[in-house]
Protein backbone atom coordinates (compact mmCIF):
# COMPACT_ATOMS: atom_id res chain seq x y z
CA UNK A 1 -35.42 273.33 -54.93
CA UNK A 2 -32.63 271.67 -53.07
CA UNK A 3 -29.26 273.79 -52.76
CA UNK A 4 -27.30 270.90 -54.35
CA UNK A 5 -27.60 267.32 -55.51
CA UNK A 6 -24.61 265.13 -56.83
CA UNK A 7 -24.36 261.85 -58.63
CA UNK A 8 -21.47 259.41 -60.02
CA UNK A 9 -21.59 258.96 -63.85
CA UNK A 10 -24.67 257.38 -65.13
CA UNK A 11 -26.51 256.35 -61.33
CA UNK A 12 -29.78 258.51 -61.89
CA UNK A 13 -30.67 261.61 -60.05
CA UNK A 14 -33.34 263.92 -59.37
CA UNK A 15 -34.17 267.40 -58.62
CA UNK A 16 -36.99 268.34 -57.21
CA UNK A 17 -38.96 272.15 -57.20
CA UNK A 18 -41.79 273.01 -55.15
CA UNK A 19 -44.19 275.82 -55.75
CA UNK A 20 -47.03 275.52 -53.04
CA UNK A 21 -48.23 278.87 -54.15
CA UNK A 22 -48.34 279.09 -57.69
CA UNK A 23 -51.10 280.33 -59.36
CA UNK A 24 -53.25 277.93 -62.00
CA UNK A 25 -52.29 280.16 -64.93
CA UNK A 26 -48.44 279.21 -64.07
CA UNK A 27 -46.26 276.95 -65.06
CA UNK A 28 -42.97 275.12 -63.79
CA UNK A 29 -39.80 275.68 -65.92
CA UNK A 30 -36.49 273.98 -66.15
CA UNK A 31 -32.95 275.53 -67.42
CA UNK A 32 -29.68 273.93 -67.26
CA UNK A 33 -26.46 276.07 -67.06
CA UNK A 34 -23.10 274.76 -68.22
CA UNK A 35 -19.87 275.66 -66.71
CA UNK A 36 -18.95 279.08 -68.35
CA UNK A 37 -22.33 279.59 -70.41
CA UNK A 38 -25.44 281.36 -69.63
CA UNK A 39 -28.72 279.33 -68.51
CA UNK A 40 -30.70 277.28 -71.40
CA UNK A 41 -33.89 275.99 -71.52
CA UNK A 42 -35.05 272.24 -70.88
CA UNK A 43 -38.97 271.79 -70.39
CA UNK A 44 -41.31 272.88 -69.16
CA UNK A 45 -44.57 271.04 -67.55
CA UNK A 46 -47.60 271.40 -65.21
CA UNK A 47 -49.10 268.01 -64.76
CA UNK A 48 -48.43 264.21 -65.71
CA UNK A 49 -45.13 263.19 -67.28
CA UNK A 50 -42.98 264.31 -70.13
CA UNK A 51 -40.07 262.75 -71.77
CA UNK A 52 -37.18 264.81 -73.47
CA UNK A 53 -35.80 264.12 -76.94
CA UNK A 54 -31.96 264.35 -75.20
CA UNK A 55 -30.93 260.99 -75.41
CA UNK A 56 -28.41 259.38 -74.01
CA UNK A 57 -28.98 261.42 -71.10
CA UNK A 58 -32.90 260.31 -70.88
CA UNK A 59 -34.05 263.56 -69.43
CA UNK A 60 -37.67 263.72 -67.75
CA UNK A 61 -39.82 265.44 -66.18
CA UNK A 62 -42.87 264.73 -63.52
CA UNK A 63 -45.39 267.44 -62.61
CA UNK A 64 -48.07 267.91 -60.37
CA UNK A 65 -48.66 271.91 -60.96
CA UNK A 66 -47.33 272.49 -57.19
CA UNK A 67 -44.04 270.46 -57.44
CA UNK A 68 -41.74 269.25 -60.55
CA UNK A 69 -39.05 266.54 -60.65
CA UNK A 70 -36.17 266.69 -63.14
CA UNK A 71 -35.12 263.06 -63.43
CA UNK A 72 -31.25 262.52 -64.99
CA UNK A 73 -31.64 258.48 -65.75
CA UNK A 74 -27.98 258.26 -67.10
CA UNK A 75 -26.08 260.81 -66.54
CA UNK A 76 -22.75 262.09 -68.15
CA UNK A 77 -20.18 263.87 -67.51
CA UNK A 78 -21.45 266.61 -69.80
CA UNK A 79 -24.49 266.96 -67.48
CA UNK A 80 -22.20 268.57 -64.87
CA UNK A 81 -24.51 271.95 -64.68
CA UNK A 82 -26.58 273.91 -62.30
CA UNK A 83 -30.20 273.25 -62.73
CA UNK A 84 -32.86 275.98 -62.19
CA UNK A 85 -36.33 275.50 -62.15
CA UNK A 86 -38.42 278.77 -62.24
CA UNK A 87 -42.60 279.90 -62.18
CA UNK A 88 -43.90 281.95 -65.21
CA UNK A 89 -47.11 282.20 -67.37
């Protein structure tokens, strides 16, 4: 995962994770913490594509089982976070 990514208010963004050695029974999982709160979970995904209910801020992500991409379409100011992605059965 890269160490840091930043954006201006609603140009898109993503964030990618890769796992070269995960094992097939594991998955890729996303979290978002907010300034000041503890970590909560987005999605999670192993292959294809997968859109979030979390409109306006269009959340996605893009899975090949090795490497995930959180994609930010419009972000807000609210989205101001640190992202985690994590491996886990």
């Amino acid at each position: 995962q890269e160490p840091s990514a930043e954006t201006s208010k609603g140009t898109e963004i993503s964030i990618n994770c890769s796992h070269p050695s995960i094992q097939t029974s594991e998955d890729i999982y996303w979290y978002r913490q907010l300034l000041g709160q503890g970590p909560t979970f987005l999605v999670w995904g192993i292959k294809g594509s997968k859109a979030l209910s979390a409109p306006p801020r269009q959340l996605s992500v893009v899975a090949d089982h090795q490497s995930s991409t959180l994609w930010l379409t419009r972000p807000r100011c609210g989205d101001v976070a640190v992202y985690y992605c994590a491996v886990g059965d």
